[in-house]
N, C-alpha and C. Protein backbone atom coordinates (compact mmCIF):
# COMPACT_ATOMS: atom_id res chain seq x y z
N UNK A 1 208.56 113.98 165.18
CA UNK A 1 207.94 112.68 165.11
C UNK A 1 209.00 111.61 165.29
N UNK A 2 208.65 110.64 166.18
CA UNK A 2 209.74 109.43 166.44
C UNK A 2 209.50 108.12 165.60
N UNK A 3 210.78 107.78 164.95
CA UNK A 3 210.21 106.63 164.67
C UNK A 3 211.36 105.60 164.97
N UNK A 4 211.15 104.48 164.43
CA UNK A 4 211.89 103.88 165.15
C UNK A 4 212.04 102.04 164.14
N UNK A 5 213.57 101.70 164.28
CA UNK A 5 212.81 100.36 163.00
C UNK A 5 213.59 98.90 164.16
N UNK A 6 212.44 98.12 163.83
CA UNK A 6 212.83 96.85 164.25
C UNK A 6 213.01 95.99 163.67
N UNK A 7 213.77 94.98 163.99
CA UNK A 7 214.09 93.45 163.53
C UNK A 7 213.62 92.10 163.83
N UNK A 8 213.63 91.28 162.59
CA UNK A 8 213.35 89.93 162.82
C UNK A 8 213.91 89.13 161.96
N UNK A 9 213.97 87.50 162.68
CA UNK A 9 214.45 86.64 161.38
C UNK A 9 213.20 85.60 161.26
N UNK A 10 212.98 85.46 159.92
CA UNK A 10 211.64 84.58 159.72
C UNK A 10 212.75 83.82 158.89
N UNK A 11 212.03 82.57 158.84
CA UNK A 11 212.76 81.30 158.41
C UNK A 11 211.52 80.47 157.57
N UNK A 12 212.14 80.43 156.31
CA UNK A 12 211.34 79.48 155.09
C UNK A 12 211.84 78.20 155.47
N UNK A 13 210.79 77.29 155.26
CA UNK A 13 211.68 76.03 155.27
C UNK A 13 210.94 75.25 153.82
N UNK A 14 210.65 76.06 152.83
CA UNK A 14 210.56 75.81 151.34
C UNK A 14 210.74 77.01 150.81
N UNK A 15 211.44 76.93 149.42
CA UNK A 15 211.46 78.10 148.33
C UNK A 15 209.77 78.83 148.11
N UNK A 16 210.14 80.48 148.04
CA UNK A 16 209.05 81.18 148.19
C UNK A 16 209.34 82.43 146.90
N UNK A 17 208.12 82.94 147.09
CA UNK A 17 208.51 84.71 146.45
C UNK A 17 207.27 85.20 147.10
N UNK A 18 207.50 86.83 147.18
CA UNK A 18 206.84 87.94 147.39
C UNK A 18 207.17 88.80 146.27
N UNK A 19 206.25 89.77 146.10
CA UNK A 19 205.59 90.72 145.69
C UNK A 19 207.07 91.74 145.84
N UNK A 20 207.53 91.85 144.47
CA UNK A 20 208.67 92.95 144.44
C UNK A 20 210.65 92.00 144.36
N UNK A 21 210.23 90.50 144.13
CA UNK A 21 211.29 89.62 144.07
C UNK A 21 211.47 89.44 141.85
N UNK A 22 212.82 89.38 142.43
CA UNK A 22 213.31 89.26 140.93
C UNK A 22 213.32 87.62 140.16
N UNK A 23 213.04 86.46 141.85
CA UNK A 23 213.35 85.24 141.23
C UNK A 23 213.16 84.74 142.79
N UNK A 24 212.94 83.44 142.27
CA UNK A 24 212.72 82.54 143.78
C UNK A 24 213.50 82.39 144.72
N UNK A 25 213.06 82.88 145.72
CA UNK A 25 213.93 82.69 146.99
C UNK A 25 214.38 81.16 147.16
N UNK A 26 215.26 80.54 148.20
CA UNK A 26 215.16 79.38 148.47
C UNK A 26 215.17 79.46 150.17
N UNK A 27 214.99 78.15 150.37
CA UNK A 27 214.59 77.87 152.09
C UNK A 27 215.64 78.71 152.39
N UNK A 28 215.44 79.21 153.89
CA UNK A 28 216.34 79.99 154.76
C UNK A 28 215.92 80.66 155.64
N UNK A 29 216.57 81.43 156.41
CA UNK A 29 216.58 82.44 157.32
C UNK A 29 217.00 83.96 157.02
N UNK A 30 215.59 84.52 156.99
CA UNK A 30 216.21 85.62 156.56
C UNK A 30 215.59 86.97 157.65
N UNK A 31 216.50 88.01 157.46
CA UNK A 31 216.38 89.27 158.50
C UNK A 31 215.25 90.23 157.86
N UNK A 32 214.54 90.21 158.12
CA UNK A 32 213.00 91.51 158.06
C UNK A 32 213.40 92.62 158.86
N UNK A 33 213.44 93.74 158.31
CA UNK A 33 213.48 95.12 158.75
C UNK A 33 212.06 96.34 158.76
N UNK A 34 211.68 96.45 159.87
CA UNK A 34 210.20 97.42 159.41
C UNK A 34 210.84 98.37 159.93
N UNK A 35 210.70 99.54 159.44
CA UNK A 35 210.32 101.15 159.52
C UNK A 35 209.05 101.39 160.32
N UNK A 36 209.06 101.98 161.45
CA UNK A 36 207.31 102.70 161.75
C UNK A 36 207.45 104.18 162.60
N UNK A 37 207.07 104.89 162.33
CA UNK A 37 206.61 106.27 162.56
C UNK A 37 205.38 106.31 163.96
N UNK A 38 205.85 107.13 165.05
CA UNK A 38 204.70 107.40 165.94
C UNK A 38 203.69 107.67 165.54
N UNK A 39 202.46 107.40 166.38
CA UNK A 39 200.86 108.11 165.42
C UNK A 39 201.24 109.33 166.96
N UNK A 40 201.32 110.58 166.49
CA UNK A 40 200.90 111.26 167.53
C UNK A 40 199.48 111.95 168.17
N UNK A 41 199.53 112.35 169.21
CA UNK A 41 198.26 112.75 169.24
C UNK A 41 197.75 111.71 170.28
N UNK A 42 198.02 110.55 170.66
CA UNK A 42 197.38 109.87 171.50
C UNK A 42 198.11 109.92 172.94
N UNK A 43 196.86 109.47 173.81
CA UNK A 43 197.69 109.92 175.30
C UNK A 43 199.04 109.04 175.41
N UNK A 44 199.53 109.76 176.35
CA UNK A 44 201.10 109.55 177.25
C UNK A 44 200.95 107.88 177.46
N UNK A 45 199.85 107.36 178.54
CA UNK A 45 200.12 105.69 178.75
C UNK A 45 200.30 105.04 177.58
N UNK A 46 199.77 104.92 176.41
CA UNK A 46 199.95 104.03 175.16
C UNK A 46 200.65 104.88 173.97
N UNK A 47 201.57 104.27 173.45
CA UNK A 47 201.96 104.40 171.94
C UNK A 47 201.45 104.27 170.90
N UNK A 48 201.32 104.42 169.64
CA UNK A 48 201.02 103.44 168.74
C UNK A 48 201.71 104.20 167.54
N UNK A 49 201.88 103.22 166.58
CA UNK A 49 203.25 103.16 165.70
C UNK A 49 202.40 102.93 164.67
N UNK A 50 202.77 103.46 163.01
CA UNK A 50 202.83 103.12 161.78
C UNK A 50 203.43 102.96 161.05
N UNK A 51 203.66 101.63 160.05
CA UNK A 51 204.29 100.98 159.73
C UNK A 51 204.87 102.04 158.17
N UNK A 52 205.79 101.90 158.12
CA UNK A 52 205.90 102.87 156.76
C UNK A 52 206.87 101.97 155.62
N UNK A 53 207.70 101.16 156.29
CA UNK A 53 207.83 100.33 154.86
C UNK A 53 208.54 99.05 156.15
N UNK A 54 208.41 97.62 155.10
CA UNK A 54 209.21 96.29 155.65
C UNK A 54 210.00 96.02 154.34
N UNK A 55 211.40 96.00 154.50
CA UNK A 55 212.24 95.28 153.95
C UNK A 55 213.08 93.68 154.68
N UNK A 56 213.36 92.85 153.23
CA UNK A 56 213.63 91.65 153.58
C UNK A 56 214.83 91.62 153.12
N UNK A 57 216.08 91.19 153.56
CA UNK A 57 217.30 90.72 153.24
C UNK A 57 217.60 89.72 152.48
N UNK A 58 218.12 89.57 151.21
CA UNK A 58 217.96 88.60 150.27
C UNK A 58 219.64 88.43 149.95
N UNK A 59 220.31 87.21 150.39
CA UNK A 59 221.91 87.31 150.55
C UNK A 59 222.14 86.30 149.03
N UNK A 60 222.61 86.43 148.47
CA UNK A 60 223.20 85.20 147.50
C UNK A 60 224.57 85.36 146.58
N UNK A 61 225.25 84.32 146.58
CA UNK A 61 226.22 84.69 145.50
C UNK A 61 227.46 86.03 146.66
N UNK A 62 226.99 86.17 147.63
CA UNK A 62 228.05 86.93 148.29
C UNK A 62 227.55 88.06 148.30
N UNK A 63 226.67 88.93 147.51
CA UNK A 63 225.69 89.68 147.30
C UNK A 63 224.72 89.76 148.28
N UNK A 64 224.01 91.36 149.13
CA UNK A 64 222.90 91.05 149.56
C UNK A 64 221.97 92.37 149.07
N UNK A 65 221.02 91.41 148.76
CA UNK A 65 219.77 92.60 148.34
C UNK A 65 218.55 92.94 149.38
N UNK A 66 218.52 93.91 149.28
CA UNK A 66 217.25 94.87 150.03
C UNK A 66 215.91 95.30 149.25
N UNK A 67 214.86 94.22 149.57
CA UNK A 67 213.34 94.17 149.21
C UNK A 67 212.62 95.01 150.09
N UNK A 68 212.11 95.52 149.25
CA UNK A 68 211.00 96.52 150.27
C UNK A 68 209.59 95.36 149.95
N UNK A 69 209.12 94.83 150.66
CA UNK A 69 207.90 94.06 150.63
C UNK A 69 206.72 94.45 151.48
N UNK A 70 205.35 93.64 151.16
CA UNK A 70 204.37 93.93 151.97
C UNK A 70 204.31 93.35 153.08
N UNK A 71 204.19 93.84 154.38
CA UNK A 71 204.31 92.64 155.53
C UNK A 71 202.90 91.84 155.57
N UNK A 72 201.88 92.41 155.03
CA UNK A 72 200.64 91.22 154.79
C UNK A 72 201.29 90.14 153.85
N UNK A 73 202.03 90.53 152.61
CA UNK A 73 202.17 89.29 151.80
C UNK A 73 203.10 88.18 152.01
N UNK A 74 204.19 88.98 153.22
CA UNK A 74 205.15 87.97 154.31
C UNK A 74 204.01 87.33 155.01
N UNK A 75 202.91 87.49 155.88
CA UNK A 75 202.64 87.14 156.59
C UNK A 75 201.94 85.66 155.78
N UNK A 76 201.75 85.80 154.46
CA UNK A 76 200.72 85.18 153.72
C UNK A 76 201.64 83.71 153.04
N UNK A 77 203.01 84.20 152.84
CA UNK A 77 204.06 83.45 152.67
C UNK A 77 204.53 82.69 153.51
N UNK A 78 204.26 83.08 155.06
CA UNK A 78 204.69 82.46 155.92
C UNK A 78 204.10 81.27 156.41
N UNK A 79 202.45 81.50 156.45
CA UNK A 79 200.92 80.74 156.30
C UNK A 79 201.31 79.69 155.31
N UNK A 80 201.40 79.84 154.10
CA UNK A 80 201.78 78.66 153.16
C UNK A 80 202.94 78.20 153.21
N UNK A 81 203.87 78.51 153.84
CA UNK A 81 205.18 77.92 153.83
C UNK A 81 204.77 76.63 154.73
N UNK A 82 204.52 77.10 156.02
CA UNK A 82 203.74 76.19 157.45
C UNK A 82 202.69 74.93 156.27
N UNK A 83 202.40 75.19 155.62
CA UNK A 83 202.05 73.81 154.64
C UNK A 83 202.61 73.08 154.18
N UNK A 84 202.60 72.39 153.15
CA UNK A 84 203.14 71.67 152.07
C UNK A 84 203.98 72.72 151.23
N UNK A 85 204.97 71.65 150.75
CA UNK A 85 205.96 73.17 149.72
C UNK A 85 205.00 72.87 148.70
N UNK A 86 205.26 74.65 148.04
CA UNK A 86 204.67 74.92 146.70
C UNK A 86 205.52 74.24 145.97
N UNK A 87 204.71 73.24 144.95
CA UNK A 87 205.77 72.98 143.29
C UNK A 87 206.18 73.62 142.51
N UNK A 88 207.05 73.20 142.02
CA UNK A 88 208.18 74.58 140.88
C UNK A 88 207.07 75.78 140.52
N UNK A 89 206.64 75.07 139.83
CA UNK A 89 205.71 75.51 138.62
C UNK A 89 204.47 76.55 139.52
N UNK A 90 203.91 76.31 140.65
CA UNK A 90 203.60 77.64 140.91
C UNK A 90 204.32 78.52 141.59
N UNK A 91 205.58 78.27 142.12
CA UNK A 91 206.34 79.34 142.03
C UNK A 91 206.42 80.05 141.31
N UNK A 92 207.18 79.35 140.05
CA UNK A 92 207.41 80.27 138.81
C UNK A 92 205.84 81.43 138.47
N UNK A 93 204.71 80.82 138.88
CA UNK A 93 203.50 81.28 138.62
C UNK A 93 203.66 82.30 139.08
N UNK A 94 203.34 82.21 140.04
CA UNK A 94 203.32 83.39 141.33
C UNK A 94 204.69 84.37 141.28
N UNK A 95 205.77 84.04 140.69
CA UNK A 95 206.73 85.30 140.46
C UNK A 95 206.12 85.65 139.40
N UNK A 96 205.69 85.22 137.99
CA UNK A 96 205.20 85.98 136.74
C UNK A 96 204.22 86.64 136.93
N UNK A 97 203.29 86.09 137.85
CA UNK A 97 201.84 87.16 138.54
C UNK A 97 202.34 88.34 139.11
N UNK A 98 203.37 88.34 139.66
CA UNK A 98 204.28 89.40 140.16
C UNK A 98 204.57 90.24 140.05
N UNK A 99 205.30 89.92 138.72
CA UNK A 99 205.87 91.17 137.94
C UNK A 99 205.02 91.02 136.89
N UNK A 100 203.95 91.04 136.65
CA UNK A 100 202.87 91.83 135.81
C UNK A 100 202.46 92.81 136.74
N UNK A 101 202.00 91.88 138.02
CA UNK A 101 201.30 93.61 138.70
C UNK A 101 202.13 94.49 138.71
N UNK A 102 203.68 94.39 139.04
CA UNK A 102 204.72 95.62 139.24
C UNK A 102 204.66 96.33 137.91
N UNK A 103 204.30 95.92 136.86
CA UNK A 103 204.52 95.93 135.11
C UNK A 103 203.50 96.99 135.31
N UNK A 104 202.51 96.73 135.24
CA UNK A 104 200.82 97.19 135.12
C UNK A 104 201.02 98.60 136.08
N UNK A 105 201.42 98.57 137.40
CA UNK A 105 201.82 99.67 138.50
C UNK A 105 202.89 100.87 137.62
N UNK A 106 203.66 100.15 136.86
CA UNK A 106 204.59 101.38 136.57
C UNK A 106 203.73 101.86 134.90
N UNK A 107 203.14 101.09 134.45
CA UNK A 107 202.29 101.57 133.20
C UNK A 107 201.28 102.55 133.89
N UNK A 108 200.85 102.36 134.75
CA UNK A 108 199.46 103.20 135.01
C UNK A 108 200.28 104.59 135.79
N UNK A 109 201.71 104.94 136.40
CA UNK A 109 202.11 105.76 136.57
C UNK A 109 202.60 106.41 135.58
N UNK A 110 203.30 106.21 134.79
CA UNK A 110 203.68 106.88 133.44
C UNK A 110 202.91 107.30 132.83
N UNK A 111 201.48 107.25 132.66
CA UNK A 111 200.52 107.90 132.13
C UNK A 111 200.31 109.01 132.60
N UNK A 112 199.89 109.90 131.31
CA UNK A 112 200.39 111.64 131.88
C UNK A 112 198.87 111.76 131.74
């Protein structure tokens, strides 16, 4: 099976978070990495690819971190960015909504 990963740079031009962030991003440019896997089985003229994970590059402090994120919830970040900036305060929202669901995800796995 082939797979194969590509690149991009998406650019905030207000502070954001996604789903799997430790703390608010700020405006920038940052490098998106997807992973995707061939679907095999389909004819020779067309390809088609599945996505198996998107990571985002998160540089700060000299430091760079590697997010594995949803590319729907980039895409959803990107939609509201193209608006008005979000105010502090639902930032902060929207990271604490965050990490409850991640909270809630690792509670409901630990259950034997």
């Amino acid at each position: 099976m082939n797979t194969r990963m590509t690149q991009r740079t998406v650019v905030f031009r207000h502070a954001f978070v996604l789903g799997g962030f430790e703390r608010i991003a700020p405006a920038g440019s940052y490098l998106v990495e997807t992973e995707e896997e061939e679907i095999e089985g389909l004819s020779m003229d067309s390809m088609a690819w599945r996505r198996l994970a998107t990571i985002i590059h998160l540089g700060q402090d000299g430091t760079m971190e590697y997010v594995k994120i949803d590319a729907s919830d980039l895409d959803k970040a990107l939609a509201r960015d193209a608006a008005k900036p979000e105010p502090p305060l639902a930032l902060t929202a929207r990271l604490d909504a965050e990490r409850k669901r991640a909270n809630a995800r690792l509670i409901r796995r630990k259950k034997f």
